[in-house]
PDB file of N, CA and C in Angstrom:
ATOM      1  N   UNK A   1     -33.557  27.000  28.794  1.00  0.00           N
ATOM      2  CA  UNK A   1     -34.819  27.588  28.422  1.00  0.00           C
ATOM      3  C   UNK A   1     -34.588  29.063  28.129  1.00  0.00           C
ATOM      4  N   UNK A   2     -34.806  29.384  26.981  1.00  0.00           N
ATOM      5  CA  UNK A   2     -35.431  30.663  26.665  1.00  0.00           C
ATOM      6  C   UNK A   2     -36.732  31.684  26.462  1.00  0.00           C
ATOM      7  N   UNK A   3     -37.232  32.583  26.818  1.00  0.00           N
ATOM      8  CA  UNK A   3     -37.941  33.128  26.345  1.00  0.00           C
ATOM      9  C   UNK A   3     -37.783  34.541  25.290  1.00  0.00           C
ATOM     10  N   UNK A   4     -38.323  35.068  24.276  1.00  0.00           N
ATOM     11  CA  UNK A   4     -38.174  35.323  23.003  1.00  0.00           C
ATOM     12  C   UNK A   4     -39.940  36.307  23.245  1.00  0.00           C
ATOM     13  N   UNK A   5     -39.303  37.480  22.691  1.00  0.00           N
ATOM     14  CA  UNK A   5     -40.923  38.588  22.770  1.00  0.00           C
ATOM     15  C   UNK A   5     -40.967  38.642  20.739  1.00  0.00           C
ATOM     16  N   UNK A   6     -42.225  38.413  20.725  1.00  0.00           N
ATOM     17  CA  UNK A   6     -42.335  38.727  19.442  1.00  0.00           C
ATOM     18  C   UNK A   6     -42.601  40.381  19.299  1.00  0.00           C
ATOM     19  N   UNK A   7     -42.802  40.936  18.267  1.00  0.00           N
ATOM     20  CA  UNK A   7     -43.251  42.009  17.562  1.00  0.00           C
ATOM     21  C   UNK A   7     -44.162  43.086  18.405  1.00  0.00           C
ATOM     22  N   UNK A   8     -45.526  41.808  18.041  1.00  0.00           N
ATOM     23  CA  UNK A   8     -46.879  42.216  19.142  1.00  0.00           C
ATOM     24  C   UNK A   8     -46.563  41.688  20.753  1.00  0.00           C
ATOM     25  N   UNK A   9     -45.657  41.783  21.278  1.00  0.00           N
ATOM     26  CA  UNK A   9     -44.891  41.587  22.680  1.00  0.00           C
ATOM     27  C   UNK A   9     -45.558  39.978  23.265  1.00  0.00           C
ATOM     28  N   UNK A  10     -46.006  38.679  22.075  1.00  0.00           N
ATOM     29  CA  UNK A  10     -46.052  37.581  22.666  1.00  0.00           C
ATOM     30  C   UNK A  10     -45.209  37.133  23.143  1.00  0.00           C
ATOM     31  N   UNK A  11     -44.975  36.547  24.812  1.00  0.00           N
ATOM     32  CA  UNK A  11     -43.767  35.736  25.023  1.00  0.00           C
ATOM     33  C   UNK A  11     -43.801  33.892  24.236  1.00  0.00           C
ATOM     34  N   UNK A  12     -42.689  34.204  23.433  1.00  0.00           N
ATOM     35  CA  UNK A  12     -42.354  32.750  23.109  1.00  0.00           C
ATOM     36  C   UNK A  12     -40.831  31.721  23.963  1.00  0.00           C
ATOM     37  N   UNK A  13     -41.158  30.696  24.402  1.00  0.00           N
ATOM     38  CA  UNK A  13     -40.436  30.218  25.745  1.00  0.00           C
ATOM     39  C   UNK A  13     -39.677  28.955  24.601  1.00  0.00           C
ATOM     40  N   UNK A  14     -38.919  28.819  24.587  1.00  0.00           N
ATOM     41  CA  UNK A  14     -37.690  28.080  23.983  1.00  0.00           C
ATOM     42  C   UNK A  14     -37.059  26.890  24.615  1.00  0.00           C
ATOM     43  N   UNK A  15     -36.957  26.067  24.591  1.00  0.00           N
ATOM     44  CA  UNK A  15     -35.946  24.878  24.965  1.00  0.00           C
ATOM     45  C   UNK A  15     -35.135  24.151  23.583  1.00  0.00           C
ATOM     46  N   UNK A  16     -34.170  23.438  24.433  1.00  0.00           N
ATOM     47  CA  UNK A  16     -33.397  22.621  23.324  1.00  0.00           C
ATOM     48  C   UNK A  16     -34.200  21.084  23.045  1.00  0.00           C
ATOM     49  N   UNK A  17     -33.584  20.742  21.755  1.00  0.00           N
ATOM     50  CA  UNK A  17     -34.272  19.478  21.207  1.00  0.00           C
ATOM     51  C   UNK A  17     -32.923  18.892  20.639  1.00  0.00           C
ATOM     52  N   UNK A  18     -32.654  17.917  20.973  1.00  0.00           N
ATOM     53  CA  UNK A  18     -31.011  17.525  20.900  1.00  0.00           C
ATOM     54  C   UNK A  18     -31.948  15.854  19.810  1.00  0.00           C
ATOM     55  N   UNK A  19     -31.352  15.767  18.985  1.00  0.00           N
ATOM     56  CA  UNK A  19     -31.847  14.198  17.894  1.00  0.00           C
ATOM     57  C   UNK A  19     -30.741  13.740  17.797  1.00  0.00           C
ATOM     58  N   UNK A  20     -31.192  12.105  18.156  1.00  0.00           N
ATOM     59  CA  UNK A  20     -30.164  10.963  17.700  1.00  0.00           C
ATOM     60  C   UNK A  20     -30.791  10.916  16.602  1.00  0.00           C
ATOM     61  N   UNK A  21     -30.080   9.738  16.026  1.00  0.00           N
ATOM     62  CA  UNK A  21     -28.344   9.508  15.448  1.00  0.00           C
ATOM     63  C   UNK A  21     -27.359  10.912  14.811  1.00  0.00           C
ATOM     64  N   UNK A  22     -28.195  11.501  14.498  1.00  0.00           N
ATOM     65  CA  UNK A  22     -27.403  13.496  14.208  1.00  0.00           C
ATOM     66  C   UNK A  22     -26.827  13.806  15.174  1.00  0.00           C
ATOM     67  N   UNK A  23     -27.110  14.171  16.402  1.00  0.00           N
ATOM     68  CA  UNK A  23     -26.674  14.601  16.972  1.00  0.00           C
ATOM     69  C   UNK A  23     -26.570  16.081  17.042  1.00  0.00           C
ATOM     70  N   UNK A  24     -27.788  16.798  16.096  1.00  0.00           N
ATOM     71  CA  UNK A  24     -27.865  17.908  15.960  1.00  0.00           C
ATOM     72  C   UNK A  24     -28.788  18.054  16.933  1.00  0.00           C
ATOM     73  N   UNK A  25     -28.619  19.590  17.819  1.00  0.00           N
ATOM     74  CA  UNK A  25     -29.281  20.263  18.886  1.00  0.00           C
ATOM     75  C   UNK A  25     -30.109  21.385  17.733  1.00  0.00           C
ATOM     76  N   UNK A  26     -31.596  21.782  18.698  1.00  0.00           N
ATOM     77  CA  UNK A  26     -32.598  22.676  17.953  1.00  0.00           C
ATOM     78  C   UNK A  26     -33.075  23.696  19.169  1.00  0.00           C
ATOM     79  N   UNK A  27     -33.334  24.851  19.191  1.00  0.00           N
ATOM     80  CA  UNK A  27     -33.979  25.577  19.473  1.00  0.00           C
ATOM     81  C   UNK A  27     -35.060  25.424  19.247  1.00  0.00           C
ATOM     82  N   UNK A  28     -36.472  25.173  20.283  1.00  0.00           N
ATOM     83  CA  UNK A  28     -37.724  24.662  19.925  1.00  0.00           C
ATOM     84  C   UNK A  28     -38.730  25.039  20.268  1.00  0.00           C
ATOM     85  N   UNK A  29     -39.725  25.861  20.651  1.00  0.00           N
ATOM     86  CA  UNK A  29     -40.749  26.274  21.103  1.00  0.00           C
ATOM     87  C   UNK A  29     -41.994  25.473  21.673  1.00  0.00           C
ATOM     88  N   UNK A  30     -41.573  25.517  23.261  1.00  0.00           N
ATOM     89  CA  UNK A  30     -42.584  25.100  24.082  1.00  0.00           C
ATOM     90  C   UNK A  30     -44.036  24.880  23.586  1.00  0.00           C
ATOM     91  N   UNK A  31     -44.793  23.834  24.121  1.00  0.00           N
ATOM     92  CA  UNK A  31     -46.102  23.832  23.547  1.00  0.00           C
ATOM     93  C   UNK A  31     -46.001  23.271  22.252  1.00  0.00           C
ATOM     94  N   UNK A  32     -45.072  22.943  21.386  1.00  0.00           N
ATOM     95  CA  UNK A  32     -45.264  22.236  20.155  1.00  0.00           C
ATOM     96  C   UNK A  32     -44.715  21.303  20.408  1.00  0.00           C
ATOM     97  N   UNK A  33     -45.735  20.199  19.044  1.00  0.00           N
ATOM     98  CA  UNK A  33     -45.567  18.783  19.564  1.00  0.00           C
ATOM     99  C   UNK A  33     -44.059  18.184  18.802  1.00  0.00           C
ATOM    100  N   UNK A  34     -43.678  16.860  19.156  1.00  0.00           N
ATOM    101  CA  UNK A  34     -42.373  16.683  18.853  1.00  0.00           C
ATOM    102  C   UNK A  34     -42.115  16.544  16.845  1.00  0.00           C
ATOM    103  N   UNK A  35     -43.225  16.200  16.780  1.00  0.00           N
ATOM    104  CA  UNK A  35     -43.452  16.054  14.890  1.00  0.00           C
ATOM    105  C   UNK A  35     -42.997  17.399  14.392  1.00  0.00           C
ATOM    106  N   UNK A  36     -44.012  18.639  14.394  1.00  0.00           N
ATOM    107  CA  UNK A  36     -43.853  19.919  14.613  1.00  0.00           C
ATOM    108  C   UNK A  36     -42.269  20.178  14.450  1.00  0.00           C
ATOM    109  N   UNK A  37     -42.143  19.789  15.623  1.00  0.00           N
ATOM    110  CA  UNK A  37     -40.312  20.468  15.883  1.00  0.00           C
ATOM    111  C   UNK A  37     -39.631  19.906  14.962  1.00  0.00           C
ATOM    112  N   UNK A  38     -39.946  18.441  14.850  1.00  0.00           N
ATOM    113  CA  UNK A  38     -39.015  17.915  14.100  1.00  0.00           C
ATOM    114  C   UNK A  38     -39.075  17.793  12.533  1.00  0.00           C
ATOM    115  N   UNK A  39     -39.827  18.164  12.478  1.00  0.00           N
ATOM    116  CA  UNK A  39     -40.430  18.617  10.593  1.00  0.00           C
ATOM    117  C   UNK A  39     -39.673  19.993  10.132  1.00  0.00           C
ATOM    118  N   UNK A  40     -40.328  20.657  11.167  1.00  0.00           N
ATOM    119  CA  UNK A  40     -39.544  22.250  11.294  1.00  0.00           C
ATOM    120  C   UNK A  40     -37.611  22.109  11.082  1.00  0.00           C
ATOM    121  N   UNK A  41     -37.341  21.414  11.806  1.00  0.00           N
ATOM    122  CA  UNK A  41     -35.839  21.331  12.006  1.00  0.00           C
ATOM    123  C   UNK A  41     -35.168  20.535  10.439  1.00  0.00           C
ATOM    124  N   UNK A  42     -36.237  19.968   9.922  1.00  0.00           N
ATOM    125  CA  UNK A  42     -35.911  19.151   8.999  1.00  0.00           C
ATOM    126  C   UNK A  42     -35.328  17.775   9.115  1.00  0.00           C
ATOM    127  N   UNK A  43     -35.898  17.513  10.051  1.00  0.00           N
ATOM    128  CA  UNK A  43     -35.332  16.275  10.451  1.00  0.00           C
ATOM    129  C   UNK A  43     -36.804  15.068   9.733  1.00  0.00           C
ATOM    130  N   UNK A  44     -35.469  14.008   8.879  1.00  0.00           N
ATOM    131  CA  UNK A  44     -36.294  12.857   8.808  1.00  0.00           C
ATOM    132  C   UNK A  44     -37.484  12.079   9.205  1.00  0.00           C
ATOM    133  N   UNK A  45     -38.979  12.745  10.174  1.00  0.00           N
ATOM    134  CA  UNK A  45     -39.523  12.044  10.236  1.00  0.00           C
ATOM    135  C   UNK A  45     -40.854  12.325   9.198  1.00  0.00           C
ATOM    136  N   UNK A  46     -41.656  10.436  10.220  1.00  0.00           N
ATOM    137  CA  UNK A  46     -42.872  10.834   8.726  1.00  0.00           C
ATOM    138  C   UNK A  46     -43.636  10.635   9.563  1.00  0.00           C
ATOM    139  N   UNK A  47     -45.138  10.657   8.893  1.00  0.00           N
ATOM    140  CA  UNK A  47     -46.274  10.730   9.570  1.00  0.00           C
ATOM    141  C   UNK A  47     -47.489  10.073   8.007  1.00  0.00           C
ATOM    142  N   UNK A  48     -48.237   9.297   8.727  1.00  0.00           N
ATOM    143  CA  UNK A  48     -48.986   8.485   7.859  1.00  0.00           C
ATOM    144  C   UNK A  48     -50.810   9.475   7.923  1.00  0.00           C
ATOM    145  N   UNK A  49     -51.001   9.440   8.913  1.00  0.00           N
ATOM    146  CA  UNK A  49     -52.346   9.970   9.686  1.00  0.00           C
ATOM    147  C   UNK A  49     -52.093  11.651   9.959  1.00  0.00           C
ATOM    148  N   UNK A  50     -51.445  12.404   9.703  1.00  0.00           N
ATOM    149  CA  UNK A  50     -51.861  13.932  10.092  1.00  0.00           C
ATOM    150  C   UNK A  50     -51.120  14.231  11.361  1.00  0.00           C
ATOM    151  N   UNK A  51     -50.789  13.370  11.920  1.00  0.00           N
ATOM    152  CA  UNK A  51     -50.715  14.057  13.723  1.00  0.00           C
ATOM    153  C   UNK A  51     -51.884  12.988  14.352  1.00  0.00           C
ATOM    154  N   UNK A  52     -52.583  12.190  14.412  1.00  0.00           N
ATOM    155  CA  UNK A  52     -53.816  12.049  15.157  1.00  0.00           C
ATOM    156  C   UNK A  52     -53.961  10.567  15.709  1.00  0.00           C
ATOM    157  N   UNK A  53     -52.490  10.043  15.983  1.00  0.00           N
ATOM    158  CA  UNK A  53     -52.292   8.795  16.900  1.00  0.00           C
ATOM    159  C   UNK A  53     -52.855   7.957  16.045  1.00  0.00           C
ATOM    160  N   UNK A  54     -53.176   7.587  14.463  1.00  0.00           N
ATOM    161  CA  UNK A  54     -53.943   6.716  14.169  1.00  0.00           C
ATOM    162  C   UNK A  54     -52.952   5.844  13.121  1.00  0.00           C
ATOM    163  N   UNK A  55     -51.631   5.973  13.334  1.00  0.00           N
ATOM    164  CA  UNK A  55     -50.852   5.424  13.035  1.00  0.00           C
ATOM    165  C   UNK A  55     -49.446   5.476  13.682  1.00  0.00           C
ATOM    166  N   UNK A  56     -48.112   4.550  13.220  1.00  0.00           N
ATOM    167  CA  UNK A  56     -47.173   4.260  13.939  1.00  0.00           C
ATOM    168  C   UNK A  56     -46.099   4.764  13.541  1.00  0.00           C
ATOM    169  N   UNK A  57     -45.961   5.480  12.525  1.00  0.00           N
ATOM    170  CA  UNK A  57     -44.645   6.087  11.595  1.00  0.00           C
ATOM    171  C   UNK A  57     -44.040   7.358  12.271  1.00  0.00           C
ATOM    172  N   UNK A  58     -44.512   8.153  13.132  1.00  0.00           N
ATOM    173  CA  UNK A  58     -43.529   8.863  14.196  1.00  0.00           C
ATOM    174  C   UNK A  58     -43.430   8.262  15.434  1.00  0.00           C
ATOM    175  N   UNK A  59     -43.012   7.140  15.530  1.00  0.00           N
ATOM    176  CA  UNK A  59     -43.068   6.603  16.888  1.00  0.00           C
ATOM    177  C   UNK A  59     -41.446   6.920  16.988  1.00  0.00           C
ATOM    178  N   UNK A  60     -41.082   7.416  18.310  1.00  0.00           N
ATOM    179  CA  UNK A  60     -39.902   7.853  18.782  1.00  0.00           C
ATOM    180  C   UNK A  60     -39.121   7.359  19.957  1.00  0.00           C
ATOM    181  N   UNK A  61     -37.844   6.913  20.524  1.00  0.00           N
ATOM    182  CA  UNK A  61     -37.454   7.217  21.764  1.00  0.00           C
ATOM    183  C   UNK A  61     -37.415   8.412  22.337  1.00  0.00           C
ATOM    184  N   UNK A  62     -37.742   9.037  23.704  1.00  0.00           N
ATOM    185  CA  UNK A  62     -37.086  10.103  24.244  1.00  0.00           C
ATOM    186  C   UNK A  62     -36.090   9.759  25.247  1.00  0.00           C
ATOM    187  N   UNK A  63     -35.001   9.597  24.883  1.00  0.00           N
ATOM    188  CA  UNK A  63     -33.830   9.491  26.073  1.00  0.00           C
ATOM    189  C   UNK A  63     -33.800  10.379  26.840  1.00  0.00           C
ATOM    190  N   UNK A  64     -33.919  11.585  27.129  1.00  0.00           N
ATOM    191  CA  UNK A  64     -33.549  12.817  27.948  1.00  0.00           C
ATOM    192  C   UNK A  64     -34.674  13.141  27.975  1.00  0.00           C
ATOM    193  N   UNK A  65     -35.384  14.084  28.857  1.00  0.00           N
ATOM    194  CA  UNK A  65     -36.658  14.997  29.145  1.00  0.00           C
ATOM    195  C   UNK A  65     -37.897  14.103  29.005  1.00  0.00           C
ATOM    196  N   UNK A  66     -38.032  12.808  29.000  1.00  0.00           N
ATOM    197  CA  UNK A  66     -38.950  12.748  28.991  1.00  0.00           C
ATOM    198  C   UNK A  66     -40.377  12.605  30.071  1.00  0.00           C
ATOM    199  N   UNK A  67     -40.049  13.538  31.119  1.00  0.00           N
ATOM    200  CA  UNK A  67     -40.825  14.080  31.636  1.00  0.00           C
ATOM    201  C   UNK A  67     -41.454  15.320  31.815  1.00  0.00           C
ATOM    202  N   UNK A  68     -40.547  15.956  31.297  1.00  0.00           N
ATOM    203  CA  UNK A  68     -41.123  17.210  30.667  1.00  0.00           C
ATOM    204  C   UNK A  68     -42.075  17.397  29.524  1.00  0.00           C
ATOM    205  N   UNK A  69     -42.279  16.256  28.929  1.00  0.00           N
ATOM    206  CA  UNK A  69     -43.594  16.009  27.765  1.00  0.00           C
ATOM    207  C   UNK A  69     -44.944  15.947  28.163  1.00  0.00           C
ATOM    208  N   UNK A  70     -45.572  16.368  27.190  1.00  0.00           N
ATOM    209  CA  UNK A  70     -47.315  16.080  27.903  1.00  0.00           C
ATOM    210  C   UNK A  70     -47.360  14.722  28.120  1.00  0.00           C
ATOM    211  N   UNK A  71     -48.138  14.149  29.365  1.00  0.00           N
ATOM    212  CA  UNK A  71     -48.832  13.018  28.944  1.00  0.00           C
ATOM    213  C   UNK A  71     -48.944  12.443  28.314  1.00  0.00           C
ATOM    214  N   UNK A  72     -48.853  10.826  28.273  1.00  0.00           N
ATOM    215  CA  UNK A  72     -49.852  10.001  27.614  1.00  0.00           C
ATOM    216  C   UNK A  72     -51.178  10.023  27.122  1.00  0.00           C
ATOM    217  N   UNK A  73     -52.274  10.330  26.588  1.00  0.00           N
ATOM    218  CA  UNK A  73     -53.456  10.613  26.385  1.00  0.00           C
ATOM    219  C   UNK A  73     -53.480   9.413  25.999  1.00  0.00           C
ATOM    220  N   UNK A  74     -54.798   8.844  26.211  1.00  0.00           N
ATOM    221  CA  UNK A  74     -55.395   7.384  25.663  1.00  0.00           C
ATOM    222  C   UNK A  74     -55.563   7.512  24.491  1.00  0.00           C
ATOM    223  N   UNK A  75     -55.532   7.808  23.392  1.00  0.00           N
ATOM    224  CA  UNK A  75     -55.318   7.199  22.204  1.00  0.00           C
ATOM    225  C   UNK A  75     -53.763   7.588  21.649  1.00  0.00           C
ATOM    226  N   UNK A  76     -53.127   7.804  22.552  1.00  0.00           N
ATOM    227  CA  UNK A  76     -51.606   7.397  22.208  1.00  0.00           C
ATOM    228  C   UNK A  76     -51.558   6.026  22.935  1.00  0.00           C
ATOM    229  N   UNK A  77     -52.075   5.587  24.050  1.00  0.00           N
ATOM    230  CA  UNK A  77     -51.601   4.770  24.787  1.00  0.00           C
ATOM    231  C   UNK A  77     -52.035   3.208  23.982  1.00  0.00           C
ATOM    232  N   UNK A  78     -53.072   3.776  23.547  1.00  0.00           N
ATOM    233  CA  UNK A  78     -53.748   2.685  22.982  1.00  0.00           C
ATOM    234  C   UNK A  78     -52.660   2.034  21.483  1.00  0.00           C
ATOM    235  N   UNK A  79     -52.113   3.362  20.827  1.00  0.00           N
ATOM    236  CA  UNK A  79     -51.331   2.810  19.706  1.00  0.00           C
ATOM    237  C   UNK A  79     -50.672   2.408  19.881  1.00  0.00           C
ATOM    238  N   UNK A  80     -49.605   2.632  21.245  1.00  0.00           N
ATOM    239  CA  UNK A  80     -48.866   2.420  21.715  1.00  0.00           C
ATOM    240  C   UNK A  80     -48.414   0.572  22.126  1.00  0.00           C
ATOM    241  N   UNK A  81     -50.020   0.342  22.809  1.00  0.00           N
ATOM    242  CA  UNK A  81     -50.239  -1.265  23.601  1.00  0.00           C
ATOM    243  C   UNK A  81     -49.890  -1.774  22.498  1.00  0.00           C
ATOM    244  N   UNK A  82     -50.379  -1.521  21.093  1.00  0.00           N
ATOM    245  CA  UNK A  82     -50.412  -2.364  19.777  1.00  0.00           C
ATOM    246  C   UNK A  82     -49.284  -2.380  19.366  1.00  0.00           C
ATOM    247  N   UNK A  83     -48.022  -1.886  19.316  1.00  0.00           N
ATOM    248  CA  UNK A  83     -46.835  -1.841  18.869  1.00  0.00           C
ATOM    249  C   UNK A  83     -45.619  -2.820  19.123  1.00  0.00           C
ATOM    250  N   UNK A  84     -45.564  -3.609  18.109  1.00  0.00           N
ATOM    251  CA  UNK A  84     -43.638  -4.077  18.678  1.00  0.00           C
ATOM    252  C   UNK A  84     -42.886  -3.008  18.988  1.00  0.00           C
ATOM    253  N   UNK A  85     -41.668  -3.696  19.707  1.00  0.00           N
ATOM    254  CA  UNK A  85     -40.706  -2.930  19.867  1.00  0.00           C
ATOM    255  C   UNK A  85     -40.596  -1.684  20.413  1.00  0.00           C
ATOM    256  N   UNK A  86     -41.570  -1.181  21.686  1.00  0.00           N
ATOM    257  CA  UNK A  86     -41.983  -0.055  22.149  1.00  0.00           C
ATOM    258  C   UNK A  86     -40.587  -0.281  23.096  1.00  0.00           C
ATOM    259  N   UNK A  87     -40.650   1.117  23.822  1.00  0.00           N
ATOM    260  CA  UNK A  87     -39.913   0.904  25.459  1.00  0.00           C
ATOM    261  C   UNK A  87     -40.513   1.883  26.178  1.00  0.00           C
ATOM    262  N   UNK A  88     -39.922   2.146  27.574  1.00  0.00           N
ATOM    263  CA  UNK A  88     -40.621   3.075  28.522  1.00  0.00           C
ATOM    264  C   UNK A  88     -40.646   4.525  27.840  1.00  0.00           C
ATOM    265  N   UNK A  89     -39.318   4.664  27.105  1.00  0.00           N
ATOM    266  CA  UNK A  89     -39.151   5.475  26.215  1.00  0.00           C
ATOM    267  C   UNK A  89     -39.771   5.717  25.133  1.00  0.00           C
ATOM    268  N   UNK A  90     -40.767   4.874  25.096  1.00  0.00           N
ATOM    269  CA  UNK A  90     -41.740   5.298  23.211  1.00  0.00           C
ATOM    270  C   UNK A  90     -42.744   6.529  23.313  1.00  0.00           C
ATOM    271  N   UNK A  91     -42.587   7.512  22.962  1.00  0.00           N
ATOM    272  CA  UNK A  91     -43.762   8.429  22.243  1.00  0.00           C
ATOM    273  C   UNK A  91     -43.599   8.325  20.913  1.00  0.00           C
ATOM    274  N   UNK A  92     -45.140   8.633  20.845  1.00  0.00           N
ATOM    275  CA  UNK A  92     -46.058   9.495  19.459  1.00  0.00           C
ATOM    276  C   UNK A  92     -45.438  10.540  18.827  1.00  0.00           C
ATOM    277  N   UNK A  93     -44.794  11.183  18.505  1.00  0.00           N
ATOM    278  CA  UNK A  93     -43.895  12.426  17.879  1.00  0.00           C
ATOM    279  C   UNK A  93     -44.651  13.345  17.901  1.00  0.00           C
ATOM    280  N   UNK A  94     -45.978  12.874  17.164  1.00  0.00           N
ATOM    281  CA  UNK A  94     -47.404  13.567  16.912  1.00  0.00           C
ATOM    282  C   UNK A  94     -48.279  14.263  18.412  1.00  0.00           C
ATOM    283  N   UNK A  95     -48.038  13.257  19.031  1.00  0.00           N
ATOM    284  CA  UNK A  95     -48.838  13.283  20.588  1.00  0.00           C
ATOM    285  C   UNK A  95     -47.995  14.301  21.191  1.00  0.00           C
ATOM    286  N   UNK A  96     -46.968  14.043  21.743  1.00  0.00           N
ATOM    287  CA  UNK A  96     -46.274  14.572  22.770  1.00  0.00           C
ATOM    288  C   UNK A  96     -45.733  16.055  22.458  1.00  0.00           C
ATOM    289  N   UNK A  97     -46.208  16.898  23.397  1.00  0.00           N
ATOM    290  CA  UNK A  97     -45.814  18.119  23.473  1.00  0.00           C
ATOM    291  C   UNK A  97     -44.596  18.340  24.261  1.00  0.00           C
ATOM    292  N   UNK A  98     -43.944  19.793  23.657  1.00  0.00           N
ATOM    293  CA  UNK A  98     -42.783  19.851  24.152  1.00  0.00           C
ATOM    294  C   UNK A  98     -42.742  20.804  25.635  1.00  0.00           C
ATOM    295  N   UNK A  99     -42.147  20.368  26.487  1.00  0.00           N
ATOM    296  CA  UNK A  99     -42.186  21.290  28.149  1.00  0.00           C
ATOM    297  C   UNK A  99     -41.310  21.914  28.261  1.00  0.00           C
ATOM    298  N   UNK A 100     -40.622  22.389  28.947  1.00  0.00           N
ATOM    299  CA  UNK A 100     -39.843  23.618  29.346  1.00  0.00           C
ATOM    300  C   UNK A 100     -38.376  23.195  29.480  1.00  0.00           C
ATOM    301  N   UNK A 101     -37.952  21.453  29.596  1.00  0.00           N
ATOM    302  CA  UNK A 101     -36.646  21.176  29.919  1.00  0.00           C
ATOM    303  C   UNK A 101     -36.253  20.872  28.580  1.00  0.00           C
ATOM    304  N   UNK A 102     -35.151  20.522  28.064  1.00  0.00           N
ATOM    305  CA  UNK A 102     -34.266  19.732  26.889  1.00  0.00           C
ATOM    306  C   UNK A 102     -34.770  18.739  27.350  1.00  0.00           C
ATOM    307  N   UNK A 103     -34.771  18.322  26.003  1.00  0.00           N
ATOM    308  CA  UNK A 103     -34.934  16.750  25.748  1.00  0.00           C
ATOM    309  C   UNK A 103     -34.018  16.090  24.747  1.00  0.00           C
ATOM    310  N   UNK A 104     -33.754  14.754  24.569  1.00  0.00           N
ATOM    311  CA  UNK A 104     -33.382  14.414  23.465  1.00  0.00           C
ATOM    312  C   UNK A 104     -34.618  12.828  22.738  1.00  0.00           C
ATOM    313  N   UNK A 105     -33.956  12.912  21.471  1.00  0.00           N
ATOM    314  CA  UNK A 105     -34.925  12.428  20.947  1.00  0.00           C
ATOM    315  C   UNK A 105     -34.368  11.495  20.012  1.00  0.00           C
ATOM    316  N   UNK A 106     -34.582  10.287  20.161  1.00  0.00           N
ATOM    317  CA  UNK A 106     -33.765   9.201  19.194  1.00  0.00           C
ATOM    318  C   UNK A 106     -34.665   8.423  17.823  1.00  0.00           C
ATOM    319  N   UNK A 107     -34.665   9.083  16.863  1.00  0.00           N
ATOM    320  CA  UNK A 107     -35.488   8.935  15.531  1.00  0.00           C
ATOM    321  C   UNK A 107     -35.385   7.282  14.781  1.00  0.00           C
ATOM    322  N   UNK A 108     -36.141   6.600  14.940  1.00  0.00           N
ATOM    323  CA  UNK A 108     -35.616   4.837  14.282  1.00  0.00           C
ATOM    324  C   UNK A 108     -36.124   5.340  13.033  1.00  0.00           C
ATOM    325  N   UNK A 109     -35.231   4.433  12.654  1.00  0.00           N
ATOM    326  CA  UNK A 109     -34.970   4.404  11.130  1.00  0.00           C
ATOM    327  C   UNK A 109     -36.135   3.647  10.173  1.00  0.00           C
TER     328      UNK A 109
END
């Protein structure tokens, strides 16, 4: 974890974001959600709905940290029940915010 002072002296707090199958590590800013990061980083994902759980196209593993993520919120959970092929490991990309530890993050194809 890092923290980072901007300009106007905001603290910005940093962790790593490590993505399968790349295997590329990111510098990532706490409080943003995993889509966010991973759009930012340029990494391959998509999104059908905006961000707003109302579809299945950033659905993700988190192998590492995933307790350091926000919550489940019920209308992730709900997209979630509806899904093949989930695991304990499935978030929303869109949903889940990023916490203070590394995580890693395994992107299906």
């Amino acid at each position: 974890m890092t923290t980072l002072s901007t300009p106007d002296a905001t603290q910005i707090t940093m962790t790593t974001m490590t993505v399968m199958p790349s295997g590329k590590s990111y510098e990532v800013a706490t409080g943003t959600t995993l889509l966010k990061a991973l759009q930012a980083a340029g990494e391959p994902i998509k999104t059908k709905c905006g961000g707003e759980a109302k579809c299945e196209t950033c659905h993700v593993f988190v192998t590492a940290g995933r307790k350091t993520l926000s919550r489940i919120k019920p209308a992730e959970n709900e997209k979630l029940d509806g899904m093949v092929g989930i695991s304990s490991n499935s978030r929303l990309a869109c949903q889940a915010v990023i916490g203070t530890e590394p995580i890693t993050v395994e992107l299906i194809a």
